[in-house]
C-alpha atoms as a PDB file:
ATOM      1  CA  UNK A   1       0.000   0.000   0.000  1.00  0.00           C
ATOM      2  CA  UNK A   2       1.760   3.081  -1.459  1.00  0.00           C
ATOM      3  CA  UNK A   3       2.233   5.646   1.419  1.00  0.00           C
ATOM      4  CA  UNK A   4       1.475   2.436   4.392  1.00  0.00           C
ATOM      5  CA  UNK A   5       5.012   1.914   6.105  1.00  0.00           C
ATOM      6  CA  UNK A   6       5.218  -1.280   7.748  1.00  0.00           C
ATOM      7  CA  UNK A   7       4.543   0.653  11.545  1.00  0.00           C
ATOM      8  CA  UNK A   8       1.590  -0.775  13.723  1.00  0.00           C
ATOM      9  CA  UNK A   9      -0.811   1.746  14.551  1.00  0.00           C
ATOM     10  CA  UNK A  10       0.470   4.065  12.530  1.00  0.00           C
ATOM     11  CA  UNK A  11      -1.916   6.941  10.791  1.00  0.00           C
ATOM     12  CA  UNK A  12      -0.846   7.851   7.234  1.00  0.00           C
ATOM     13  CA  UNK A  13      -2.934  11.224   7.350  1.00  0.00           C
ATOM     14  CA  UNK A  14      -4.878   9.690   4.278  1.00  0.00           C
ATOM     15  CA  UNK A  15      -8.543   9.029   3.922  1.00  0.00           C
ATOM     16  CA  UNK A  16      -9.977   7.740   7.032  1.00  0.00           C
ATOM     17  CA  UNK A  17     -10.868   4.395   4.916  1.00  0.00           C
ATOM     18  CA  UNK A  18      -7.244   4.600   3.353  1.00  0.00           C
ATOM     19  CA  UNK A  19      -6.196   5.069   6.994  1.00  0.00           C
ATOM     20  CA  UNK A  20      -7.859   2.757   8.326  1.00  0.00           C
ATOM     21  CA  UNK A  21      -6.922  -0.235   5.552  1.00  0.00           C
ATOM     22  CA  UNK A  22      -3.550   0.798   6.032  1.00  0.00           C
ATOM     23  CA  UNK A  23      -3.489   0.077   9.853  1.00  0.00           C
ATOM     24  CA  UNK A  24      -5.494  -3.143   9.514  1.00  0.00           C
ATOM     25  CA  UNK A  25      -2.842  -4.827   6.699  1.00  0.00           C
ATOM     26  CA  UNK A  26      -0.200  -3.762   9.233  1.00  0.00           C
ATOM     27  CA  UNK A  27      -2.419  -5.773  12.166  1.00  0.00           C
ATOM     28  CA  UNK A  28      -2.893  -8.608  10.026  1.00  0.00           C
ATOM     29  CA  UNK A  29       0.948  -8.662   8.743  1.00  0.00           C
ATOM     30  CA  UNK A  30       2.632  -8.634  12.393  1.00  0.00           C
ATOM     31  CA  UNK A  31       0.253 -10.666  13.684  1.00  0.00           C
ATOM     32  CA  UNK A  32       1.000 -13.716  10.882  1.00  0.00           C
ATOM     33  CA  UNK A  33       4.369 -12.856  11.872  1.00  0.00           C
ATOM     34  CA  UNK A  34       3.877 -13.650  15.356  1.00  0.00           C
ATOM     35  CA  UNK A  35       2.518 -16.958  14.418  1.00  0.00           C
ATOM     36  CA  UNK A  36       4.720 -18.045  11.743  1.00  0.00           C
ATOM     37  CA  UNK A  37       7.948 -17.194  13.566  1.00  0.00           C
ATOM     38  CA  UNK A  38      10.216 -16.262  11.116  1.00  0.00           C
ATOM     39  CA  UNK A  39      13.904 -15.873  11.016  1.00  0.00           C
ATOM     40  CA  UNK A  40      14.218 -13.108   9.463  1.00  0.00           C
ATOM     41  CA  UNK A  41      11.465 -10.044   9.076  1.00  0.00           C
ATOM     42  CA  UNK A  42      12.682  -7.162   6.993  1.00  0.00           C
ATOM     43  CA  UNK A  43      11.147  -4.153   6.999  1.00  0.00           C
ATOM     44  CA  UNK A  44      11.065  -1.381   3.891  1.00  0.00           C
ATOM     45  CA  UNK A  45       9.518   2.149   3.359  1.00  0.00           C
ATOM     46  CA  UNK A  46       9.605   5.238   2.471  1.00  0.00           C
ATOM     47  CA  UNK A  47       9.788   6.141   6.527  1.00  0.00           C
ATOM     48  CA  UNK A  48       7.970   9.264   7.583  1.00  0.00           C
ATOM     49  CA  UNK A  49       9.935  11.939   9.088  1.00  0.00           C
ATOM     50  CA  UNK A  50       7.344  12.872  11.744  1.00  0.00           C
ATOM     51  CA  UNK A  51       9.441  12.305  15.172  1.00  0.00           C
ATOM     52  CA  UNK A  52       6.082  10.833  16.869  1.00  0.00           C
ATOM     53  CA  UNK A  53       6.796   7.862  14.654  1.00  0.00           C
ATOM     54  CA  UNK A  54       9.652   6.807  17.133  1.00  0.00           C
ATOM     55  CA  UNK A  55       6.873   5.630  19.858  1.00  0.00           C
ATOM     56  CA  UNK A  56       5.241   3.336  16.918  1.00  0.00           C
ATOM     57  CA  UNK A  57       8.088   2.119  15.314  1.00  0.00           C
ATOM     58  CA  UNK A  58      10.012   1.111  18.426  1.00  0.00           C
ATOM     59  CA  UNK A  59       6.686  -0.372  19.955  1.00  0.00           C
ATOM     60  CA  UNK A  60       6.247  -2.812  16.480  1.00  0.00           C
ATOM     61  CA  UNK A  61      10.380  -3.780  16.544  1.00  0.00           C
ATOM     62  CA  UNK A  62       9.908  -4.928  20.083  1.00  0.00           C
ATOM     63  CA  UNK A  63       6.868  -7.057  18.667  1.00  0.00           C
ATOM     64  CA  UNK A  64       8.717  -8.427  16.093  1.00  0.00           C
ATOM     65  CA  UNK A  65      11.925  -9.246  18.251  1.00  0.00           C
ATOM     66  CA  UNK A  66       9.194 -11.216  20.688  1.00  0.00           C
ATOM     67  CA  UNK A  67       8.533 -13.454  18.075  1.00  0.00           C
ATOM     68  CA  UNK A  68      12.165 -14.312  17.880  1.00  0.00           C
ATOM     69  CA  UNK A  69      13.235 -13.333  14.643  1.00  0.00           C
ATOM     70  CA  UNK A  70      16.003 -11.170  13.192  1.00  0.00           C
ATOM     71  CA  UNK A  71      14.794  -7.637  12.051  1.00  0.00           C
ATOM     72  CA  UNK A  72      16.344  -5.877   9.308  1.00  0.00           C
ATOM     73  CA  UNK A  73      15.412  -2.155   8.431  1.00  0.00           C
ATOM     74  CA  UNK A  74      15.719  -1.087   5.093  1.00  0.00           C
ATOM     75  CA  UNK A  75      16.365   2.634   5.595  1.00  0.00           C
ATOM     76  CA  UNK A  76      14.762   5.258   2.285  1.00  0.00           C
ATOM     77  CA  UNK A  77      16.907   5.661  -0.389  1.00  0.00           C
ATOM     78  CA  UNK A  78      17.901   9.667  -1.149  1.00  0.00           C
ATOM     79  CA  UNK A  79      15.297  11.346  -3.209  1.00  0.00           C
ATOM     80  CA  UNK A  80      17.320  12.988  -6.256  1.00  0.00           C
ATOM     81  CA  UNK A  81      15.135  15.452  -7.745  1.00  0.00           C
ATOM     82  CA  UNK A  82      14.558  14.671 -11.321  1.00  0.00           C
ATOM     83  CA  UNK A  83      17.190  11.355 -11.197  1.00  0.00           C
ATOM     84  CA  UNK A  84      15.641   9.828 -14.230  1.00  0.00           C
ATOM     85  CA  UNK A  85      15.049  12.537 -16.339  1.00  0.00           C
ATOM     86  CA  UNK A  86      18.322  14.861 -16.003  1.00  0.00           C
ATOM     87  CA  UNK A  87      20.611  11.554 -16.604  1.00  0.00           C
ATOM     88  CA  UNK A  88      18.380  10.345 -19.964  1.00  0.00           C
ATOM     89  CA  UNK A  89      18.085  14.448 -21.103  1.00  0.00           C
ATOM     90  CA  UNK A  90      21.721  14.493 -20.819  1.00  0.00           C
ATOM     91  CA  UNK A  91      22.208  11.530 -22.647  1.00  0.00           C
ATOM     92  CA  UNK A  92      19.735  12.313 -25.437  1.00  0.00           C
ATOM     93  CA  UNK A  93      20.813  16.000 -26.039  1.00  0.00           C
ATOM     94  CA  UNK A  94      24.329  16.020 -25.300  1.00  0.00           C
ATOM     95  CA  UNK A  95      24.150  17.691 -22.089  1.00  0.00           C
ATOM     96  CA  UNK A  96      26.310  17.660 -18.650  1.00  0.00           C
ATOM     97  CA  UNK A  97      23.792  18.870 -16.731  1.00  0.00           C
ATOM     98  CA  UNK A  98      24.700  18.022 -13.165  1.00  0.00           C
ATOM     99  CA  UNK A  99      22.027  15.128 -11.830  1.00  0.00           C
ATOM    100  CA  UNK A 100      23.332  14.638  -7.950  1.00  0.00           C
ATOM    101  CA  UNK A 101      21.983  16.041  -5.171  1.00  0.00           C
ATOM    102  CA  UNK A 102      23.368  16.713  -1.738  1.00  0.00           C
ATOM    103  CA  UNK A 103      22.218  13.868   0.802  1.00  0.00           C
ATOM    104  CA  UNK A 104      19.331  14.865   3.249  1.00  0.00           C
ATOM    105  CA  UNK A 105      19.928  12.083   5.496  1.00  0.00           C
ATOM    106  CA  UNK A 106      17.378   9.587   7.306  1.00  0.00           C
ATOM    107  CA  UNK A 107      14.670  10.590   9.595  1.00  0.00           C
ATOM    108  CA  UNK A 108      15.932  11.837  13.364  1.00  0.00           C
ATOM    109  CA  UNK A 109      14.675   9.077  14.993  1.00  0.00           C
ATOM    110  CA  UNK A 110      16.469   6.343  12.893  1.00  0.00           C
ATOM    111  CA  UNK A 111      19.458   7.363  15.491  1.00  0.00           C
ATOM    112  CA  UNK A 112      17.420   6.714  18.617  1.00  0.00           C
ATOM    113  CA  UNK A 113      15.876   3.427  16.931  1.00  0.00           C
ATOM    114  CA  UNK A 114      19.280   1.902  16.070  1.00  0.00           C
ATOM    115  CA  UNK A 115      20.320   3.015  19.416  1.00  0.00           C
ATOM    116  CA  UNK A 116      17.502   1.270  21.014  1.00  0.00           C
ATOM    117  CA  UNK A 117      17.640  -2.141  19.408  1.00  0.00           C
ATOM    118  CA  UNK A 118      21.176  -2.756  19.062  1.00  0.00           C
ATOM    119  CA  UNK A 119      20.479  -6.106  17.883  1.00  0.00           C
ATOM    120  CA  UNK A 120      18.533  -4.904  14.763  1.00  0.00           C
ATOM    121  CA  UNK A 121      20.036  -4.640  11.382  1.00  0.00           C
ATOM    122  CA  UNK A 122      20.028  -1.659   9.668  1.00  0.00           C
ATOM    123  CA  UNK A 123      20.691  -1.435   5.286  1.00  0.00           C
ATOM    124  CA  UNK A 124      21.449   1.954   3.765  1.00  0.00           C
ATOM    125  CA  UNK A 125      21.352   1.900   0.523  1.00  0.00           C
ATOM    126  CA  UNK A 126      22.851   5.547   1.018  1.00  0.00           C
ATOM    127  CA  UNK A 127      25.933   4.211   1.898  1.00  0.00           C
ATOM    128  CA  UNK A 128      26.251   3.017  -2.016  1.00  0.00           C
ATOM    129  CA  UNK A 129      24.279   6.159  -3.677  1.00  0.00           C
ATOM    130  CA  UNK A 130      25.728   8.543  -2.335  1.00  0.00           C
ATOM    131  CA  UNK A 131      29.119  10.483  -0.688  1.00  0.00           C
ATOM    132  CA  UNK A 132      29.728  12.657   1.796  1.00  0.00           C
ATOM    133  CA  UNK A 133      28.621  15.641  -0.400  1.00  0.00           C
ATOM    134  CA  UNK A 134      26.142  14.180  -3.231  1.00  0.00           C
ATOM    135  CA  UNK A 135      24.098  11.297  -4.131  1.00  0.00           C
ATOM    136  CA  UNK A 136      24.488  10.275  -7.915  1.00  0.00           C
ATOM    137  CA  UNK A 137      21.538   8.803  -9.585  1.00  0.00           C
ATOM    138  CA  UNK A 138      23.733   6.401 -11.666  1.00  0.00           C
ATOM    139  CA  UNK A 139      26.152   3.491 -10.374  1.00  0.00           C
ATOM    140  CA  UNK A 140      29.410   2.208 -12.065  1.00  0.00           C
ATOM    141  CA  UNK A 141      27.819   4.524 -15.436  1.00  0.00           C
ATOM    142  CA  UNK A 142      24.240   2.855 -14.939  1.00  0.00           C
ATOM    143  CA  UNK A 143      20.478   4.643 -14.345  1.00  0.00           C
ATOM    144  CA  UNK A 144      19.591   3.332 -10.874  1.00  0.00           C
ATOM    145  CA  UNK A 145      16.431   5.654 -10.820  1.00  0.00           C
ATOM    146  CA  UNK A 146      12.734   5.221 -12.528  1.00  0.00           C
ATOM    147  CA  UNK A 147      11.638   8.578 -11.041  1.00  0.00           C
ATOM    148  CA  UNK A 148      13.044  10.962  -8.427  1.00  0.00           C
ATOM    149  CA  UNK A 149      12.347   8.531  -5.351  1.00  0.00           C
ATOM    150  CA  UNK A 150      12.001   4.583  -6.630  1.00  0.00           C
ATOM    151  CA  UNK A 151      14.836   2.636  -7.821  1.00  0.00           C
ATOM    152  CA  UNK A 152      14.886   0.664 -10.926  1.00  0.00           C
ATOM    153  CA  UNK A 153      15.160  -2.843 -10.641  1.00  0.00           C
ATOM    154  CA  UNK A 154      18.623  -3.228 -11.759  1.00  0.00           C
ATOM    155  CA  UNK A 155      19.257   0.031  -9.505  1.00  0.00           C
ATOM    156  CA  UNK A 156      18.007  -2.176  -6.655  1.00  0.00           C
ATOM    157  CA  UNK A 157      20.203  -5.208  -7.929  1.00  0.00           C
ATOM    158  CA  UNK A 158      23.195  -3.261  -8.357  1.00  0.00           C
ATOM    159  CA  UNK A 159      23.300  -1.646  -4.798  1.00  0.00           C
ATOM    160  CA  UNK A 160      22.303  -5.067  -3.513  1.00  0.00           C
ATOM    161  CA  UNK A 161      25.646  -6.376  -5.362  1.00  0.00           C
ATOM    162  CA  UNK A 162      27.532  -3.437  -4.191  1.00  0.00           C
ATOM    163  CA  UNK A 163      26.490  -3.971  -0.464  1.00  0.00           C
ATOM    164  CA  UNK A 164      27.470  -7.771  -0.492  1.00  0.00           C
ATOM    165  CA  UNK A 165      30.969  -6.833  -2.383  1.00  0.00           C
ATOM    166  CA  UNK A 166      31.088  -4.315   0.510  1.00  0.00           C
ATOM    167  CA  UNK A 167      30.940  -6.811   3.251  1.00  0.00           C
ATOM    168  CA  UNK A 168      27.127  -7.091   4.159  1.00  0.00           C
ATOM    169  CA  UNK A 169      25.449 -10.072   5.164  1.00  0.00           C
ATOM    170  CA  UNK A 170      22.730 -11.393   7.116  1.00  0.00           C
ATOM    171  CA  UNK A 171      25.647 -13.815   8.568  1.00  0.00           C
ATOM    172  CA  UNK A 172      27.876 -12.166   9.462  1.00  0.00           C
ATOM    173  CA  UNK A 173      28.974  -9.663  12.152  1.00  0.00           C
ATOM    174  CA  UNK A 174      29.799  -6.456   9.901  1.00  0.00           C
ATOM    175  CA  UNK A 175      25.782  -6.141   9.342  1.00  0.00           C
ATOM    176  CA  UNK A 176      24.827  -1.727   9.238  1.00  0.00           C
ATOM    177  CA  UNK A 177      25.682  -0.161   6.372  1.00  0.00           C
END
């Protein structure tokens, strides 16, 4: 559900039925979870940068770590402003426009949450995408971007690739990046 982040009682500020769908899949989601026992639960969204998410978020992690498993956040990808576009303009007319953006970081309370739950796993695809400075909308010469917010699928596979040649694992012990 497009704008539903994977947070238990959490309102989206949509329609109340929206809203209310929204907090129901969540429910039903965590509470399959809790029956199946997984290994592994990983959680991915476009997190909101509201700081009263903190409360929700940390009260659904401590749900999920109940049931045993190992719980992996997928932390938001950059935005880049017109990623797509600016790279296939530039390539169609010639152009050296410059595409990157400077990095605006994760919500506040990612800190406090990674602070909190030690044992959780944390993926940034950041840490591929962009420096210190700027996030660049292609890797290794390649369009990573189908709009200014959603990777492309070989985007996705590429930082995936890039974050195993880095080191990361579910394994192992060199786990945030």
């Amino acid at each position: 559900m497009d704008g539903c982040p994977p947070i238990v009682g959490y309102d989206n500020g949509k329609s109340p039925v929206y809203a209310e769908r929204c907090r129901l899949r969540n429910e039903v989601a965590y509470q399959y979870i809790e029956q199946k026992h997984f290994r592994y639960v990983v959680l991915a969204s476009s997190w909101p940068t509201s700081s009263d998410v903190y409360f929700l978020l940390s009260s659904s992690i401590k749900r999920l770590l109940a049931t045993g498993a190992q719980v992996v956040i997928i932390l938001k990808n950059e935005t880049i402003e017109n990623a797509s576009s600016c790279t296939i303009r530039n390539a169609m007319y010639g152009t050296d426009n410059d595409c990157k953006q400077q990095p605006r970081g994760q919500p506040e309370y990612i800190a406090d949450i990674r602070e909190q739950f030690p044992s959780v796993r944390f993926v940034d695809p950041n840490s591929v995408i962009c420096g210190v400075l700027e996030c660049d909308p292609m890797l290794d010469g390649v369009l990573i971007y189908r709009d200014s917010s959603h990777l492309n699928d070989l985007g996705a596979r590429l930082i995936g690739e890039k974050l195993i040649e880095n080191g990361f694992t579910l394994l192992g012990a060199n786990l945030n990046y």
